[in-house]
Protein backbone atom coordinates (compact mmCIF):
# COMPACT_ATOMS: atom_id res chain seq x y z
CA UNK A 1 0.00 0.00 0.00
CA UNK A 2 1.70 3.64 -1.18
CA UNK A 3 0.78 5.95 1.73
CA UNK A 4 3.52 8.78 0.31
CA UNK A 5 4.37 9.69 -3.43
CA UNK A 6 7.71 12.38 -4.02
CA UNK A 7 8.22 13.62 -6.53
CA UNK A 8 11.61 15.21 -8.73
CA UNK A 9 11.36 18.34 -9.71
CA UNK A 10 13.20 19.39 -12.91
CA UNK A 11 11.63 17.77 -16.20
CA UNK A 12 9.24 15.86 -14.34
CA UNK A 13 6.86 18.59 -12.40
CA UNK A 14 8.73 21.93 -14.45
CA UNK A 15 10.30 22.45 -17.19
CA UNK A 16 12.79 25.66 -18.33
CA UNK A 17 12.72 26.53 -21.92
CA UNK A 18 15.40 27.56 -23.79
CA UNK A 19 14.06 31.34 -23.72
CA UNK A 20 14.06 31.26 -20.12
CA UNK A 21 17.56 29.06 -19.21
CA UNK A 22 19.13 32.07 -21.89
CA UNK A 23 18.10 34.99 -19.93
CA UNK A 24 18.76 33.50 -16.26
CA UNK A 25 22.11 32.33 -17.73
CA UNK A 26 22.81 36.18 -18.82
CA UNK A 27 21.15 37.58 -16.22
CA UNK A 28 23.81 35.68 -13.89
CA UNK A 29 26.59 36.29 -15.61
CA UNK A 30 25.52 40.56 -16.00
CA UNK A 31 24.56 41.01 -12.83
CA UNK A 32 28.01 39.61 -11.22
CA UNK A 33 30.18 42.00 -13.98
CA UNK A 34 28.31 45.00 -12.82
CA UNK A 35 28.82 44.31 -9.23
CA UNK A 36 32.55 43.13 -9.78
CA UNK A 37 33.85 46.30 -11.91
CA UNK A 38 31.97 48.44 -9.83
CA UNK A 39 34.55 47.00 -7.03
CA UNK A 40 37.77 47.64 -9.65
CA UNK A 41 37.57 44.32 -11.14
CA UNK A 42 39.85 45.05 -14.57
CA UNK A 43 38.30 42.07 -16.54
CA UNK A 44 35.40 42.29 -19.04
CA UNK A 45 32.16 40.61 -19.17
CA UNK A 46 33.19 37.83 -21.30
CA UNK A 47 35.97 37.18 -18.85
CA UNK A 48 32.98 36.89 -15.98
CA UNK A 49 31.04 34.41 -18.49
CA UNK A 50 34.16 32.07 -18.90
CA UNK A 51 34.41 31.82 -15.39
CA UNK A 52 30.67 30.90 -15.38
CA UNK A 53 31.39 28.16 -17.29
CA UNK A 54 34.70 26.96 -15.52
CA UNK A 55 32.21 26.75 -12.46
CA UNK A 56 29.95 24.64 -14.23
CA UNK A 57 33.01 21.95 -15.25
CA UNK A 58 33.69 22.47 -11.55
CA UNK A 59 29.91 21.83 -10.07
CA UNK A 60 29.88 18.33 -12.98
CA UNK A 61 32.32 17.22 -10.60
CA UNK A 62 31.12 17.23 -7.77
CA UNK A 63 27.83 16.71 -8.29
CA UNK A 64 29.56 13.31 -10.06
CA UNK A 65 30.11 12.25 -6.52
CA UNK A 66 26.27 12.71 -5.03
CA UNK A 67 27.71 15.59 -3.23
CA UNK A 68 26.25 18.91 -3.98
CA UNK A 69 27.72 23.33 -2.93
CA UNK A 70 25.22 25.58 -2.22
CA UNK A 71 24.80 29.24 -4.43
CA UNK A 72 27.77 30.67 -1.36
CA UNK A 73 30.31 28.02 -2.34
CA UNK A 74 29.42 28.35 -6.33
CA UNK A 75 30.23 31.95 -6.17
CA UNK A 76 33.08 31.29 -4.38
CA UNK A 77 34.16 28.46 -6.74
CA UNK A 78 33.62 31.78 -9.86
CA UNK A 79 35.43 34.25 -7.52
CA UNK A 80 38.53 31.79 -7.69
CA UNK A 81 38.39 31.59 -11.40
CA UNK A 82 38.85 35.46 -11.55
CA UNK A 83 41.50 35.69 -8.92
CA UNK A 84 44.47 34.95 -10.97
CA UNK A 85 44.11 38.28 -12.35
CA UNK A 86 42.77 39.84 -9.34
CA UNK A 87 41.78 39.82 -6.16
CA UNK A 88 38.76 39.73 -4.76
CA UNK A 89 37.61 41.79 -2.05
CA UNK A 90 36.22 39.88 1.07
CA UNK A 91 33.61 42.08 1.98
CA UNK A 92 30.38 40.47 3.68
CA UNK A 93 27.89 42.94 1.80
CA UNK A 94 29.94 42.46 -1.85
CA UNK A 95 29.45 38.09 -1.13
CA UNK A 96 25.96 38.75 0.16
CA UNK A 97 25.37 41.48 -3.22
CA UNK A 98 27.38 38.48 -5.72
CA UNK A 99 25.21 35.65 -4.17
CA UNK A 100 22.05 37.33 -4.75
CA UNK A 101 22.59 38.57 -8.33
CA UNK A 102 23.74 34.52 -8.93
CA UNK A 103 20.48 33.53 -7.44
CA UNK A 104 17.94 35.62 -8.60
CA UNK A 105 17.64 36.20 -11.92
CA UNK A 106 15.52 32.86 -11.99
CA UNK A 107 12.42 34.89 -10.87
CA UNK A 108 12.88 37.00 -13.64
CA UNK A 109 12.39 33.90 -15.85
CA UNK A 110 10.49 31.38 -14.10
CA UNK A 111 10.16 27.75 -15.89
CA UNK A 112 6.72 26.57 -16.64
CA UNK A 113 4.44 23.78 -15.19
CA UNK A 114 4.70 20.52 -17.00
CA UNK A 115 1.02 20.29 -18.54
CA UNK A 116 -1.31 18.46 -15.85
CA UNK A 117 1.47 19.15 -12.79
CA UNK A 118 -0.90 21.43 -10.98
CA UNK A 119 -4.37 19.38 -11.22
CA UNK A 120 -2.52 16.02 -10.50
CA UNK A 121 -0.92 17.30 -7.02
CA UNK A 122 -4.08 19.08 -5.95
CA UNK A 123 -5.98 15.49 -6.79
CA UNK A 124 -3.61 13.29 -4.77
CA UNK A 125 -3.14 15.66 -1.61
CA UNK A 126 -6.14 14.43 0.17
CA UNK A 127 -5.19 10.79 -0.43
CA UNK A 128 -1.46 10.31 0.43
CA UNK A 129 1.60 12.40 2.07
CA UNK A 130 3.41 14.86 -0.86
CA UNK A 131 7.18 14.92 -1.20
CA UNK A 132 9.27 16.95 -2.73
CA UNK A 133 13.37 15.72 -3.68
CA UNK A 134 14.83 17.89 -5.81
CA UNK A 135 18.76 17.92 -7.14
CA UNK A 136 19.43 21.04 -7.21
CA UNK A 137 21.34 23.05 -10.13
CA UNK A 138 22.75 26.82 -9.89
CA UNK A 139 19.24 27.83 -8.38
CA UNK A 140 19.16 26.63 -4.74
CA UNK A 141 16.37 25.66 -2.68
CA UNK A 142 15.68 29.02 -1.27
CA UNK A 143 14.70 30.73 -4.51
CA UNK A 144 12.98 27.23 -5.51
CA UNK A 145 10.51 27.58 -2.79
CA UNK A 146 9.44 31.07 -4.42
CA UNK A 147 8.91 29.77 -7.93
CA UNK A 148 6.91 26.82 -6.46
CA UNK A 149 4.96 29.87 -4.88
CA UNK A 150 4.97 31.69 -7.85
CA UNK A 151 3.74 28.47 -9.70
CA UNK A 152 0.77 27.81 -7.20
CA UNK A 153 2.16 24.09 -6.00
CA UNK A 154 4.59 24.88 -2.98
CA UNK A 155 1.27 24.10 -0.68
CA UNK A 156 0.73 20.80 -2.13
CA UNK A 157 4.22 19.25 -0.68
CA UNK A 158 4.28 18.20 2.99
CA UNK A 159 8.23 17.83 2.86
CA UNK A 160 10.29 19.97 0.54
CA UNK A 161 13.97 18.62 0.01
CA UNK A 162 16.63 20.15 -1.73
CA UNK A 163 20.47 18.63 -2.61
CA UNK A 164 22.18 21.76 -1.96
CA UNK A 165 20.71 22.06 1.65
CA UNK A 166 21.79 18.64 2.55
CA UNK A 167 25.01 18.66 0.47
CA UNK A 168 24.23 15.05 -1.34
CA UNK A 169 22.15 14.30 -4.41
CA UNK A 170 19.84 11.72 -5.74
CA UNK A 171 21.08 9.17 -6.67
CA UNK A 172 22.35 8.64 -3.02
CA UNK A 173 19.62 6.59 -1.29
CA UNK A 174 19.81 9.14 1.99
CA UNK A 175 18.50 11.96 0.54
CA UNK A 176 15.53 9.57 -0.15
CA UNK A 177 15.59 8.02 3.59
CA UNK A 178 15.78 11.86 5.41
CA UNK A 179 12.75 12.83 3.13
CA UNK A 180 10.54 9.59 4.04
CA UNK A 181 11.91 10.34 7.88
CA UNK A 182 10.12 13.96 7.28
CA UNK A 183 6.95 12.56 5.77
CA UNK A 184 6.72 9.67 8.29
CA UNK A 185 6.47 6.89 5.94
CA UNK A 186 8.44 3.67 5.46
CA UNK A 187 10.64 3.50 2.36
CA UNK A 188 8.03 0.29 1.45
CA UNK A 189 4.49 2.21 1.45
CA UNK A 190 5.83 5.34 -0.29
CA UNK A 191 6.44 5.56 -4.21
CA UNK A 192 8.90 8.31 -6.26
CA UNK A 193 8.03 9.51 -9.24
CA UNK A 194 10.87 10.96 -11.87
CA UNK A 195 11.95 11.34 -15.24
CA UNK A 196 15.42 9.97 -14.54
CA UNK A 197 16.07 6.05 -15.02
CA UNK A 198 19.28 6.60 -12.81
CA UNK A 199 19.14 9.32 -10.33
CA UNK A 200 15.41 8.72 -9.95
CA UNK A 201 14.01 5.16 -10.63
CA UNK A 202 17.39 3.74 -8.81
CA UNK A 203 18.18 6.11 -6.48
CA UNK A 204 14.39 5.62 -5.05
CA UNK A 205 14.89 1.85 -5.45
CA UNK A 206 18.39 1.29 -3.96
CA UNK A 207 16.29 3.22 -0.93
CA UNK A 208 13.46 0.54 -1.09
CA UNK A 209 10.76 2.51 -2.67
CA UNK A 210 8.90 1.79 -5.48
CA UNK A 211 9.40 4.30 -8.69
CA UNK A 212 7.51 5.23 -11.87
CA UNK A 213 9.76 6.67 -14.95
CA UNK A 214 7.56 9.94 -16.41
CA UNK A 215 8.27 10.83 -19.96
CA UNK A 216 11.39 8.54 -21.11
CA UNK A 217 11.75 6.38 -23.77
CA UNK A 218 15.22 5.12 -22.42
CA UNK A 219 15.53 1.58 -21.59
CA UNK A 220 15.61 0.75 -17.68
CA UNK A 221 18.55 -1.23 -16.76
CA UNK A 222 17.94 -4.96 -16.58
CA UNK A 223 17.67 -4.83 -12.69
CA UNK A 224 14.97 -2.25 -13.08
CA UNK A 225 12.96 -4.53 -14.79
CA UNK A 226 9.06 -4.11 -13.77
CA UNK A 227 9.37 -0.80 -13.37
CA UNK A 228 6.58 1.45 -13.95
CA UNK A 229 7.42 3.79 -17.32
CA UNK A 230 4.56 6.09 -18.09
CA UNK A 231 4.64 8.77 -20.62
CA UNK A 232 3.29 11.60 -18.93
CA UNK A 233 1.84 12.66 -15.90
CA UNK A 234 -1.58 12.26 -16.75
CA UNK A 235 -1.13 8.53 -16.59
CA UNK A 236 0.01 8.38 -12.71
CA UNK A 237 -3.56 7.78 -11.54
CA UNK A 238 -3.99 4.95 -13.16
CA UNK A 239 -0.51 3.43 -11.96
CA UNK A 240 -1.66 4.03 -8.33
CA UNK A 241 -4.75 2.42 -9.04
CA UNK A 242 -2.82 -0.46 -10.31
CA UNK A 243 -0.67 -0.76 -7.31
CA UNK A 244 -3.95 -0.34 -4.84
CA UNK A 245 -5.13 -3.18 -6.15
């Protein structure tokens, strides 16, 4: 019996377009020039975006390892990419004013709601505990919670769980386990639902849940055999239905 359903986040609940990943991308990458050569930096704007993109090699890394930096670390790991050719000032207000313009520009340019997202969460929250486990990418939890706001779902989730708050990423079967903790549900009676054969359908089963694949035609390893695939939202009733009876 499935008592609690989480769910990922990114490609499986929202989606960001290409329109919208462009102008958060040079939003970012603005926003940090401006406040850097307003504090003598001698570099130039494409200078700031190569260093954006050093930072992302950097981030592939680690998040390679399960592990996960929160936006603070990330703009350290860009502020070390510049400081070969100069050096940074330390000042709390400057981190506080870099960290902010790395973060933000993501409300400017919020992703959409994959089609169906909205009525299917408001349908199940009467009938089982809501999860939310989310590997995070440059935008971090905090400003996640807002565009969930923004997007009219944030009240659906009883537990909201994001990698860079914990510092370890799906795959890793504890991010599962501390949200289950939250929701008070056994890793046997609750059910994940992802569009990610690895970091989703085995993350959640190497954790003992059950998992359904949304909206991949990749094929499952052989141990994930019997997995539910469906091909979009929409169709998750009638798995749960399935695995009531």
């Amino acid at each position: 019996m499935v008592e609690a359903i989480t769910f990922d986040l990114w490609g499986t609940l929202i989606r960001e377009t290409p329109e919208s990943a462009r102008k958060v991308k040079e939003a970012r990458t603005r926003n940090l020039y401006i406040l850097l050569e307003a504090q003598g930096y001698p570099g130039t704007l494409e200078e700031v975006e190569a260093a954006y993109e050093h930072v992302g090699g950097r981030l592939q890394a680690i998040w390679s390892r399960h592990e996960d930096v929160g936006p603070e670390g990330q703009v350290q790991l860009l502020l070390e990419a510049l400081d070969s050719a100069w050096k940074v000032p330390q000042d709390r207000m400057l981190l506080a004013n870099l960290e902010w313009a790395y973060v933000s520009p993501v409300l400017k340019a919020l992703p959409v709601l994959d089609p169906g997202a909205a009525e299917l969460l408001n349908g199940l929250r009467n009938q089982y505990r809501l999860g939310l486990i989310c590997n995070t990418g440059r935008t971090p939890g905090t400003m996640l919670k807002i565009v969930l706001q923004r997007l009219g779902i944030v009240e659906q989730f009883d537990v909201l769980t994001f990698s860079d708050m914990l510092g370890i990423r799906k795959p890793d079967p504890q991010i599962f386990h501390l949200t289950l903790e939250q929701l008070e549900v056994s890793a046997d009676r609750a059910l994940h639902v992802g569009d990610d054969p690895s970091t989703d359908v085995l993350g959640a089963r190497h954790a003992g849940m059950q998992a359904v694949l949304v909206g991949s035609s990749g094929v499952l390893q052989a141990e994930d055999q019997g997995v539910r695939a469906i091909e979009s939202l929409s169709a998750l009733p009638r798995i749960l239905e399935e695995v009531r009876g």
